[in-house]
Protein backbone atom coordinates (compact mmCIF):
# COMPACT_ATOMS: atom_id res chain seq x y z
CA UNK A 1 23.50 36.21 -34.47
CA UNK A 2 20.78 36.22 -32.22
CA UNK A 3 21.40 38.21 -29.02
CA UNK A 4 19.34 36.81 -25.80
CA UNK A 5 18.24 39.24 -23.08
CA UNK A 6 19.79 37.98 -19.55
CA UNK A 7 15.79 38.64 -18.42
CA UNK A 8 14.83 36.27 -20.92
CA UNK A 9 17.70 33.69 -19.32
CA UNK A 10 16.19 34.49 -15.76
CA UNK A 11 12.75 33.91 -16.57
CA UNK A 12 13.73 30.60 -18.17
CA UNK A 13 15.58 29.41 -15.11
CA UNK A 14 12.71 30.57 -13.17
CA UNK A 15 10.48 27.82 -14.88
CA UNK A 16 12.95 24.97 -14.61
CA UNK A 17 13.36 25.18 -11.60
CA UNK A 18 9.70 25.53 -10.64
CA UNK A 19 9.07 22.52 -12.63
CA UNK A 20 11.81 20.60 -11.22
CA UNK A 21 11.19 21.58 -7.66
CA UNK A 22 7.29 20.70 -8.18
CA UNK A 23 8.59 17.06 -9.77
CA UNK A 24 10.29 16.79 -6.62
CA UNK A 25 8.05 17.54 -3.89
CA UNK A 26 5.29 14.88 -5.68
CA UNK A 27 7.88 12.09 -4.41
CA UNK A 28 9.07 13.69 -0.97
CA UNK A 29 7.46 14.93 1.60
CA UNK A 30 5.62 11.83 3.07
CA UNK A 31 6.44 10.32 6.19
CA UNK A 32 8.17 6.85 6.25
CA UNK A 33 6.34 4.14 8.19
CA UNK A 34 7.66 0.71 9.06
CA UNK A 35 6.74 -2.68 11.00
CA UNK A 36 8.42 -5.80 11.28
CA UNK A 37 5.13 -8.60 11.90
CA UNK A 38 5.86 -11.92 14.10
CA UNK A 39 3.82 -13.85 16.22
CA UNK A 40 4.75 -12.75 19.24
CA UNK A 41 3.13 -9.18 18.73
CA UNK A 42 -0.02 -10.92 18.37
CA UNK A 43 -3.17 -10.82 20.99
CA UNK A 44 -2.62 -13.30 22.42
CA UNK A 45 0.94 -14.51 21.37
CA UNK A 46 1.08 -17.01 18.57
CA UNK A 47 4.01 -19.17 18.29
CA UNK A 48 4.35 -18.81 14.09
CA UNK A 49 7.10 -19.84 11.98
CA UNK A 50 5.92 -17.01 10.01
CA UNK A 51 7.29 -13.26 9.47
CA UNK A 52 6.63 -10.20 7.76
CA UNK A 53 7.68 -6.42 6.85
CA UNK A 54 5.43 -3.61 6.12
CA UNK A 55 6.79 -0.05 4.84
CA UNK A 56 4.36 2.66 3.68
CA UNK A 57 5.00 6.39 3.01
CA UNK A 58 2.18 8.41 4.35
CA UNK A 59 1.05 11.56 2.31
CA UNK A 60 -2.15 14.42 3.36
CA UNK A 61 -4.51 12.16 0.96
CA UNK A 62 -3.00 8.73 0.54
CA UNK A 63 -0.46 5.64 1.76
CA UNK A 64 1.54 3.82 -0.95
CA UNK A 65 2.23 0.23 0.83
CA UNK A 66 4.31 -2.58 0.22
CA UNK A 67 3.67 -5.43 2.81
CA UNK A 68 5.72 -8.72 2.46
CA UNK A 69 5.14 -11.95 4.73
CA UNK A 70 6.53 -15.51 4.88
CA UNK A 71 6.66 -18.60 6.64
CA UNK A 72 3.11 -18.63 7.71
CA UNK A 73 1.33 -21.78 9.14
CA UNK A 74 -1.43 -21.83 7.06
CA UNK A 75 -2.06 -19.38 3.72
CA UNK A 76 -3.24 -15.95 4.31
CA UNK A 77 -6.40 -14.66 3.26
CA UNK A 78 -6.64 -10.95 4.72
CA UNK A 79 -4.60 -8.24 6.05
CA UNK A 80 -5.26 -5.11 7.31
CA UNK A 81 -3.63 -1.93 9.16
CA UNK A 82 -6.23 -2.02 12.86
CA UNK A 83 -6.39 0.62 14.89
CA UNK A 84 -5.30 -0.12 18.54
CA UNK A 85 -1.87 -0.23 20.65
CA UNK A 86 0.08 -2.98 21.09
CA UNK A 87 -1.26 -6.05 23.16
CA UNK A 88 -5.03 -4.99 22.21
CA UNK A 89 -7.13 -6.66 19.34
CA UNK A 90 -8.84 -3.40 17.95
CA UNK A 91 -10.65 -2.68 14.56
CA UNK A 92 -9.92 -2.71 11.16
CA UNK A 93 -9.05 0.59 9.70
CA UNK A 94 -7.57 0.11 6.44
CA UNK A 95 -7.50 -3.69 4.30
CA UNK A 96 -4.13 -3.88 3.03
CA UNK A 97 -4.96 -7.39 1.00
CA UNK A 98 -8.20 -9.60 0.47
CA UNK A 99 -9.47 -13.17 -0.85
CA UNK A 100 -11.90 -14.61 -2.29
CA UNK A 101 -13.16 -16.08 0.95
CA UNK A 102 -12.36 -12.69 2.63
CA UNK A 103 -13.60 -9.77 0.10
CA UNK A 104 -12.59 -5.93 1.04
CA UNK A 105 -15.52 -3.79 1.54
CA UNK A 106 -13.57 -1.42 -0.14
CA UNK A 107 -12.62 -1.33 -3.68
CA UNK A 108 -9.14 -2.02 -5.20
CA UNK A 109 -8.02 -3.56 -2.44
CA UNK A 110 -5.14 -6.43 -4.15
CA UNK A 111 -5.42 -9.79 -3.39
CA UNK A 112 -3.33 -11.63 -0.67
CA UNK A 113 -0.67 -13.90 -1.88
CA UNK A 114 -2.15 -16.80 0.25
CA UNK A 115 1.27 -18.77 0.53
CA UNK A 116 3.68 -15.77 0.99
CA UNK A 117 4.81 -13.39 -1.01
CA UNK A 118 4.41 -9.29 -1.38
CA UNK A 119 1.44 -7.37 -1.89
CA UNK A 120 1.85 -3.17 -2.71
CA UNK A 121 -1.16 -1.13 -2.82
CA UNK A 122 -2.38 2.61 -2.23
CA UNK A 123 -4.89 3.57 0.50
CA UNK A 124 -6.96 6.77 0.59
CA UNK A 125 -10.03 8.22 2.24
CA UNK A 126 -12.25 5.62 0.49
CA UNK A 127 -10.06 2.93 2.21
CA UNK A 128 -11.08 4.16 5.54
CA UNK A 129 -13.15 2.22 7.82
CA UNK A 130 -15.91 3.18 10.18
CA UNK A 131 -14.71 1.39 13.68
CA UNK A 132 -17.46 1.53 15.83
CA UNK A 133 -16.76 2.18 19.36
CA UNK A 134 -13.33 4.19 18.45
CA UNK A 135 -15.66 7.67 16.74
CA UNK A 136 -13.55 6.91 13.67
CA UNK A 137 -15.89 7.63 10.58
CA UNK A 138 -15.68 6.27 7.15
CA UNK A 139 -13.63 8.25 4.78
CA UNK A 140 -11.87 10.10 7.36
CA UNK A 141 -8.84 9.61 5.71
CA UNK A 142 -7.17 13.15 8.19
CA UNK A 143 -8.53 11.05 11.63
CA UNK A 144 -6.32 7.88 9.84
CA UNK A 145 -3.14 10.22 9.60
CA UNK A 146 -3.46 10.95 13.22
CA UNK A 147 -3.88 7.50 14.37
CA UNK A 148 -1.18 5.66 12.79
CA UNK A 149 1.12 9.00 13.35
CA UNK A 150 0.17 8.34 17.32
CA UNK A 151 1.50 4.93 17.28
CA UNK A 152 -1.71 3.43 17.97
CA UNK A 153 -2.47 1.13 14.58
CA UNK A 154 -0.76 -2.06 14.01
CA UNK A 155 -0.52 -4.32 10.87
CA UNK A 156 -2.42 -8.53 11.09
CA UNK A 157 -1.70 -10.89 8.38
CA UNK A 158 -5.11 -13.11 8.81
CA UNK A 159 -4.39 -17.07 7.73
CA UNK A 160 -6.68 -20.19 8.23
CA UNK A 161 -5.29 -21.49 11.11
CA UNK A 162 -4.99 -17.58 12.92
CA UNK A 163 -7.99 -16.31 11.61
CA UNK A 164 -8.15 -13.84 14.20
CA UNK A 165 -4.07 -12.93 13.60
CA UNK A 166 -1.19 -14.85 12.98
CA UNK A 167 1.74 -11.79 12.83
CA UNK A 168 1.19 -8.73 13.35
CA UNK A 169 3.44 -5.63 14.24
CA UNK A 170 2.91 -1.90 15.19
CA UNK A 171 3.72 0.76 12.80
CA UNK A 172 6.32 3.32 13.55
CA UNK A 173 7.18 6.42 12.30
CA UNK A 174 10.78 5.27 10.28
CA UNK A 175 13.07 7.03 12.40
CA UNK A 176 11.26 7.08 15.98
């Protein structure tokens, strides 16, 4: 029989449970990030039947995003994460869905699902939008983290009839 040194049982554990630990912190880490869209958060206020959730976890280099809306007035054709506070129409930051009447500047953006439905996508420095006025600078995806961590970026579901905004919501740290 085959005798196994307890070194030889230490190193072993060693490398499990490096390997599980790294498998691990891939999936946590990331800060959870919410917003519930209506309306009423809109600038001005829109009286919409429609509605909408938003939930992203925000990591150092990218944003896995699931955004779901319904009930709109008219079918969406854009949405995007804009950076401003609430009340205040600001610029676009990140495009969270496009159309074929609205194209994303930035590639592998998803399409929107024009009469409702849920879109999921990933963000990173390449989604990152220059707004003028606001010193944010394409690609910046570090200047991004800051902003939406600070409260000041909300979520717009763009539709035909609101094609300026028809819900909208402000992301918040899950949690806060």
């Amino acid at each position: 029989m085959r005798r196994i040194s307890v070194g030889a049982v230490l190193a072993l554990l060693a490398v499990v449970s490096l390997v599980v630990l790294s498998g691990a912190s891939a999936d946590e880490g990331g800060t959870s990030l919410r917003a519930s869209l209506s309306g009423f958060q809109e600038s001005p206020p829109k009286l919409s039947p429609g509605s909408g959730t938003f939930t992203a976890t925000l990591f150092n280099d990218h944003l896995n995003y699931k955004l779901t809306y319904r009930g709109l007035s008219s079918d969406a054709f854009m949405a995007h994460i804009h950076f401003g506070q609430r009340a205040v129409s600001a610029g676009i930051l990140i495009w969270l869905c496009q159309s074929a009447t609205a194209p994303s500047p930035t590639a592998g953006v998803p399409m929107c699902p024009a009469g409702g439905g849920t879109v999921t996508g990933t963000a990173s420095a390449a989604s990152v939008l220059n707004v003028a006025g606001q010193t944010l600078t394409s690609g910046n995806f570090s200047d991004a983290i800051a902003i939406i961590k600070s409260g000041d970026a909300y979520v717009n579901v763009h539709t035909t009839n609101f094609k300026a905004g028809e819900i909208r919501g402000q992301l918040q740290i899950e949690g806060d």
